[in-house]
N, C-alpha and C. Protein backbone atom coordinates (compact mmCIF):
# COMPACT_ATOMS: atom_id res chain seq x y z
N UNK A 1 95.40 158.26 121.42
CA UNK A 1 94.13 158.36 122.08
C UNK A 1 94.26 157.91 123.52
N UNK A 2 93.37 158.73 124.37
CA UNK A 2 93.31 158.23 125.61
C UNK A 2 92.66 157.46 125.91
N UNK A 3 93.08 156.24 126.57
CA UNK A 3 92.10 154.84 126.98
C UNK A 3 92.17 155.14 128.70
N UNK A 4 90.64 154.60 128.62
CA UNK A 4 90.62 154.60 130.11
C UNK A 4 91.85 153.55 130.91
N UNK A 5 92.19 153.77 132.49
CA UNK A 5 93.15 152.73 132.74
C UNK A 5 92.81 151.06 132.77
N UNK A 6 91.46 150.97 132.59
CA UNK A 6 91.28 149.75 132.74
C UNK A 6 91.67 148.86 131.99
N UNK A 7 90.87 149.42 130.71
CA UNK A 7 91.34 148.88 129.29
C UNK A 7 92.64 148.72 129.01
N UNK A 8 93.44 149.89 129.34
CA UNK A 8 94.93 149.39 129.34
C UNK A 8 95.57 147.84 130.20
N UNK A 9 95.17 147.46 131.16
CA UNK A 9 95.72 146.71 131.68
C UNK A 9 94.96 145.16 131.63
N UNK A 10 93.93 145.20 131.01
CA UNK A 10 93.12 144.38 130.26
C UNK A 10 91.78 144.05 130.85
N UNK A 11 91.14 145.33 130.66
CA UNK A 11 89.65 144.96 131.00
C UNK A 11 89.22 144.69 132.28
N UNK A 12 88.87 143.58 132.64
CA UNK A 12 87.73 144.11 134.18
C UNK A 12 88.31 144.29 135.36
N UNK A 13 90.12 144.15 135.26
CA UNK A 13 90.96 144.21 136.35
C UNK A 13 90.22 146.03 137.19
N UNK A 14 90.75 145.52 138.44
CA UNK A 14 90.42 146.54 139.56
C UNK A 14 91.79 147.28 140.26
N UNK A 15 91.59 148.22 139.82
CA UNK A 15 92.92 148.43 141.35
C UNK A 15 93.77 147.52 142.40
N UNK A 16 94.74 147.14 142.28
CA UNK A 16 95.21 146.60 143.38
C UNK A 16 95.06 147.10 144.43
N UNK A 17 95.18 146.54 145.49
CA UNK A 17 95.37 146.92 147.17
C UNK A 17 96.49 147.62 147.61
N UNK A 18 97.76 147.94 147.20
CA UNK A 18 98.58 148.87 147.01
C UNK A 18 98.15 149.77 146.14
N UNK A 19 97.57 149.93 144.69
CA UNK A 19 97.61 151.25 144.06
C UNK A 19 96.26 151.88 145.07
N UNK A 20 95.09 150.92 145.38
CA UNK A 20 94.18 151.62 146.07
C UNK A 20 94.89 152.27 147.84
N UNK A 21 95.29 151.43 147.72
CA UNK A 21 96.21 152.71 149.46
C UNK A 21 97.06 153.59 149.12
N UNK A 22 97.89 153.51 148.15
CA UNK A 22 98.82 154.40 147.73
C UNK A 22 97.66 156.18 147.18
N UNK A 23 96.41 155.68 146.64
CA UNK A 23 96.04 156.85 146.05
C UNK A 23 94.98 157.57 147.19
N UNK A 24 94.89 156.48 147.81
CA UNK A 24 94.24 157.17 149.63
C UNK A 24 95.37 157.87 150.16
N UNK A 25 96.49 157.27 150.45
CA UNK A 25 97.48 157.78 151.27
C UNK A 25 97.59 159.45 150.44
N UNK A 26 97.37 159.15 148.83
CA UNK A 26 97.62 160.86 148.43
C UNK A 26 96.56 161.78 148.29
N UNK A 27 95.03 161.26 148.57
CA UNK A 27 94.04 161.82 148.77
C UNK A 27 94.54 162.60 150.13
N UNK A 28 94.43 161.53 151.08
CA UNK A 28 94.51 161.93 152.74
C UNK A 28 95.91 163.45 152.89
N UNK A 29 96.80 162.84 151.86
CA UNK A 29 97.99 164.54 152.26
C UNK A 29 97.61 165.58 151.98
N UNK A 30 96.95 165.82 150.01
CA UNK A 30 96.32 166.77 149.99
C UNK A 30 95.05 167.44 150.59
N UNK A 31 94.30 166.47 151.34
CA UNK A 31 93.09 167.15 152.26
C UNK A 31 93.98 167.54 153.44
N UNK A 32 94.64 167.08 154.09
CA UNK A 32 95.91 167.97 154.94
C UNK A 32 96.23 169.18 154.69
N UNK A 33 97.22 168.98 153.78
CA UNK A 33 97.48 170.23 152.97
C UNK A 33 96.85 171.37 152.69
N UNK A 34 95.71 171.04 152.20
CA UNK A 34 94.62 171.82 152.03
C UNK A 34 93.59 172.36 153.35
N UNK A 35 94.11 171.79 154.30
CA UNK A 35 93.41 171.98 155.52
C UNK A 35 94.68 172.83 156.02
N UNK A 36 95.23 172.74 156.15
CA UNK A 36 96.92 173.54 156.46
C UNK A 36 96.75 175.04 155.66
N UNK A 37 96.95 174.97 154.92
CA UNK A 37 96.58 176.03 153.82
C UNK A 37 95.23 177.15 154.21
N UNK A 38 94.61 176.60 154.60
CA UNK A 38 93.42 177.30 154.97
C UNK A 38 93.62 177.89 156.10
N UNK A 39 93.84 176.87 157.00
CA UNK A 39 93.81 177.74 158.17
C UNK A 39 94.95 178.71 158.33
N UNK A 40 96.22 178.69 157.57
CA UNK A 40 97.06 179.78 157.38
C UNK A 40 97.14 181.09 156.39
N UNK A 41 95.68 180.58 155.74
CA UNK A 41 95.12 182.24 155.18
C UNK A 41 94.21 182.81 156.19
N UNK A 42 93.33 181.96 156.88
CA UNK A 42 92.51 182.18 158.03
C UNK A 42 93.79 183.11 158.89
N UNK A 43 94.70 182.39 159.38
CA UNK A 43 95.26 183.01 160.29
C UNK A 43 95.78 184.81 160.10
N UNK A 44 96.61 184.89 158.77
CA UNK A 44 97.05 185.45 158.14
C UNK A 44 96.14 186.97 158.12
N UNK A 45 94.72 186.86 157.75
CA UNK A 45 93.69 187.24 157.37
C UNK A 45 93.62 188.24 158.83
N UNK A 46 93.37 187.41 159.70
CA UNK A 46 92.49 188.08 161.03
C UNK A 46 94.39 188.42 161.67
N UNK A 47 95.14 188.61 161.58
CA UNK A 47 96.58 189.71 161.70
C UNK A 47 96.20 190.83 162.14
N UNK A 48 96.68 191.45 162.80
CA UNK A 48 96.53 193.17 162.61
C UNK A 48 97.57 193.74 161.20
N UNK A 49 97.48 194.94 160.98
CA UNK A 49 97.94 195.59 160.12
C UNK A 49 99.88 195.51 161.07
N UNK A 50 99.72 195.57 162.00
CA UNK A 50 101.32 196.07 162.73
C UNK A 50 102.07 193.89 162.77
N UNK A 51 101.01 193.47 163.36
CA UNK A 51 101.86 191.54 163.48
C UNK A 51 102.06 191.40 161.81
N UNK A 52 101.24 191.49 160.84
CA UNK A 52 101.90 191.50 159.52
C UNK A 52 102.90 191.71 159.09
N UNK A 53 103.10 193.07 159.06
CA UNK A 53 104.49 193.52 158.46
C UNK A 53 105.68 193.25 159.96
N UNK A 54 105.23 193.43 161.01
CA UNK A 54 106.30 192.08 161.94
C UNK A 54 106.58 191.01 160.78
N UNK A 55 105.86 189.84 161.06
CA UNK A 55 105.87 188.75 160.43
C UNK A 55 106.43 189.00 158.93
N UNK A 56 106.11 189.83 158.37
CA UNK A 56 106.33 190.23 156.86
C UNK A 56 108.04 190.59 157.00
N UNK A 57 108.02 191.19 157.30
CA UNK A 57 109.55 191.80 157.83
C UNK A 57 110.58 190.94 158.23
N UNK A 58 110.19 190.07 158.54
CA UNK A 58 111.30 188.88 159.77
C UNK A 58 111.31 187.60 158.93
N UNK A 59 110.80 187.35 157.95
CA UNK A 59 110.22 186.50 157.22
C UNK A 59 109.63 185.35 157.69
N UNK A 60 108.88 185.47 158.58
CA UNK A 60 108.44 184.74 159.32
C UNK A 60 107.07 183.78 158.72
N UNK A 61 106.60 184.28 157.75
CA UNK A 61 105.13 183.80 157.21
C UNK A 61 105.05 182.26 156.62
N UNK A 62 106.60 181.86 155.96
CA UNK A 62 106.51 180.86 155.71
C UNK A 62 106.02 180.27 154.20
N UNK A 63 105.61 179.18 154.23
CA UNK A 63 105.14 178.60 152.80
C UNK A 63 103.53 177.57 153.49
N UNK A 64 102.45 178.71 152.66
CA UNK A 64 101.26 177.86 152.87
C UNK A 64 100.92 176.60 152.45
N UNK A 65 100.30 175.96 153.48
CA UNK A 65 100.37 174.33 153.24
C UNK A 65 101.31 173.15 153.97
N UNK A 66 102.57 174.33 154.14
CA UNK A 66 104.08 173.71 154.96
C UNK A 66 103.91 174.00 156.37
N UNK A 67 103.31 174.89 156.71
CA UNK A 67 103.84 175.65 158.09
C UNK A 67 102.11 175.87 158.49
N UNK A 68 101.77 175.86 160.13
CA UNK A 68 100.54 175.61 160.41
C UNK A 68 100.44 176.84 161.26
N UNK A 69 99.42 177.30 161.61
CA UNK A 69 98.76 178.31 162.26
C UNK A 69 99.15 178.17 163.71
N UNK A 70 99.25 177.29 164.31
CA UNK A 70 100.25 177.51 165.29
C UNK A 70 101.41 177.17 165.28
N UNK A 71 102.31 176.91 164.39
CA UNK A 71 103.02 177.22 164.39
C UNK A 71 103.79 178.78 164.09
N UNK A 72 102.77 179.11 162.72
CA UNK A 72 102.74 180.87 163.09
C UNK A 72 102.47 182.02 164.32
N UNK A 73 101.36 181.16 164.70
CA UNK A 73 101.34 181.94 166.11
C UNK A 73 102.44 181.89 166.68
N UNK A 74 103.18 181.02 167.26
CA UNK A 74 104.71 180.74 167.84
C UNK A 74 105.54 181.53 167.42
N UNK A 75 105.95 181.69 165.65
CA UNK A 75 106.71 182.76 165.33
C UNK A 75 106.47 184.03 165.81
N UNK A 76 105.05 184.54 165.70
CA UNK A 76 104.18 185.84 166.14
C UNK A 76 104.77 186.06 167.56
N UNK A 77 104.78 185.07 168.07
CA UNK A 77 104.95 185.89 170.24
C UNK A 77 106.03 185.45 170.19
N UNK A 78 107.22 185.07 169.72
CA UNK A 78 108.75 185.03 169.57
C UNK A 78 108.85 186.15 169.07
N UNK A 79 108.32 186.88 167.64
CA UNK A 79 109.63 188.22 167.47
C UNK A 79 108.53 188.84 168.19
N UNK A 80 107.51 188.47 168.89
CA UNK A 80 106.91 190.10 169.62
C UNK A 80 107.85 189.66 171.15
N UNK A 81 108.15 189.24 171.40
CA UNK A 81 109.03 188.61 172.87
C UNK A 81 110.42 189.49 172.44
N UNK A 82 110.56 188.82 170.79
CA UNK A 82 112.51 189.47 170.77
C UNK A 82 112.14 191.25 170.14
N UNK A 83 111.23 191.51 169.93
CA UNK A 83 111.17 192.52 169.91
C UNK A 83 111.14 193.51 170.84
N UNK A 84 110.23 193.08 172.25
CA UNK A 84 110.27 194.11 173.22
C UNK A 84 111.62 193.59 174.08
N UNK A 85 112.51 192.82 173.88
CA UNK A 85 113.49 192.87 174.90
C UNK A 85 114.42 193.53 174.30
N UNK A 86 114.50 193.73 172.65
CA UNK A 86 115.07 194.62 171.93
C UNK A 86 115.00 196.29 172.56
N UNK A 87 113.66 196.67 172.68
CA UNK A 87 113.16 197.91 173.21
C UNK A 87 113.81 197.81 174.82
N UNK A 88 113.67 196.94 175.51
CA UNK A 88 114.08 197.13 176.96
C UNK A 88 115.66 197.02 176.94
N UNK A 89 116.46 196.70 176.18
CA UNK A 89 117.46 196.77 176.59
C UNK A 89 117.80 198.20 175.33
N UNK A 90 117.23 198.52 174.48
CA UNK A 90 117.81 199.61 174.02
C UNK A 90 117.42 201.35 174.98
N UNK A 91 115.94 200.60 175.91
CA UNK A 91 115.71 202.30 176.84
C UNK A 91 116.58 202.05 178.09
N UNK A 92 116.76 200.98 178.32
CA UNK A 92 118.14 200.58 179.60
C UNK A 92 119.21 201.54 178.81
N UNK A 93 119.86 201.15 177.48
CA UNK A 93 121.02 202.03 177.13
C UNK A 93 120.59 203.52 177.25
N UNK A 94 119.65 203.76 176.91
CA UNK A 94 119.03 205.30 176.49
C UNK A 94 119.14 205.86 177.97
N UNK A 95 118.58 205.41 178.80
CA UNK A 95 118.53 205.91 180.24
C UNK A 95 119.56 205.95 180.93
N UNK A 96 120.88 204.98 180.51
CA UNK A 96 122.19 205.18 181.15
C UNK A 96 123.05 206.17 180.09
N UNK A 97 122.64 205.98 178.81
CA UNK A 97 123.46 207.50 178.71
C UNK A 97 123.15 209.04 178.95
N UNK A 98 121.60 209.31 179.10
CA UNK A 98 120.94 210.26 179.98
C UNK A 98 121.53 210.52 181.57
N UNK A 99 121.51 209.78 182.49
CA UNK A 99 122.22 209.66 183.81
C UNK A 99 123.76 210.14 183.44
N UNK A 100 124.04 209.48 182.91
CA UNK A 100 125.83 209.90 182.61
C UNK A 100 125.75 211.36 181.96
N UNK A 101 124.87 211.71 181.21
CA UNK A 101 125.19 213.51 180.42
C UNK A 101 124.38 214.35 181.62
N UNK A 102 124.31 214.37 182.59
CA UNK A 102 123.92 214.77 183.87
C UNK A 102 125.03 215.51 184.58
């Protein structure tokens, strides 16, 4: 049978001052967490259809709860940064082998 914890430890005892900070300290991570979490479906959510599958693609999205909305944003304008220097140096090649079949 389940006894409440009190009774287990003998009646009118209270929480100590460590178990009571210890179970704040794990209140306070999961409201974090959970605040983390949110705002990285928030973020996620308002994406376009094209930064998605970027992000989707590069694996950039991460683990909700771990990784924060700006920090996603950051990933977001990094592969859109390594993406168009990808494009500029591949129409640099394109345009010098055009000039050369001339």
């Amino acid at each position: 049978m389940d006894r409440p914890r009190s009774r287990l430890r003998g009646g009118d005892e209270q929480a100590s001052p460590l178990e009571h900070s210890h179970g704040e300290e794990e209140r306070q991570w999961q409201q974090e967490r959970l605040s983390r979490e949110e705002a990285y479906y928030h973020f996620i959510n308002e994406l376009s259809d094209e930064d998605y599958r970027l992000m989707r693609d590069h694996s950039l999205l991460g683990t909700p709860g771990e990784i924060t909305a700006e920090e996603l944003q950051q990933r977001l304008e990094g592969a859109k940064e390594h993406l168009a220097s990808q494009t500029d140096v591949e129409n640099r090649e394109g345009e010098g082998e055009t000039a050369g079949d001339s």
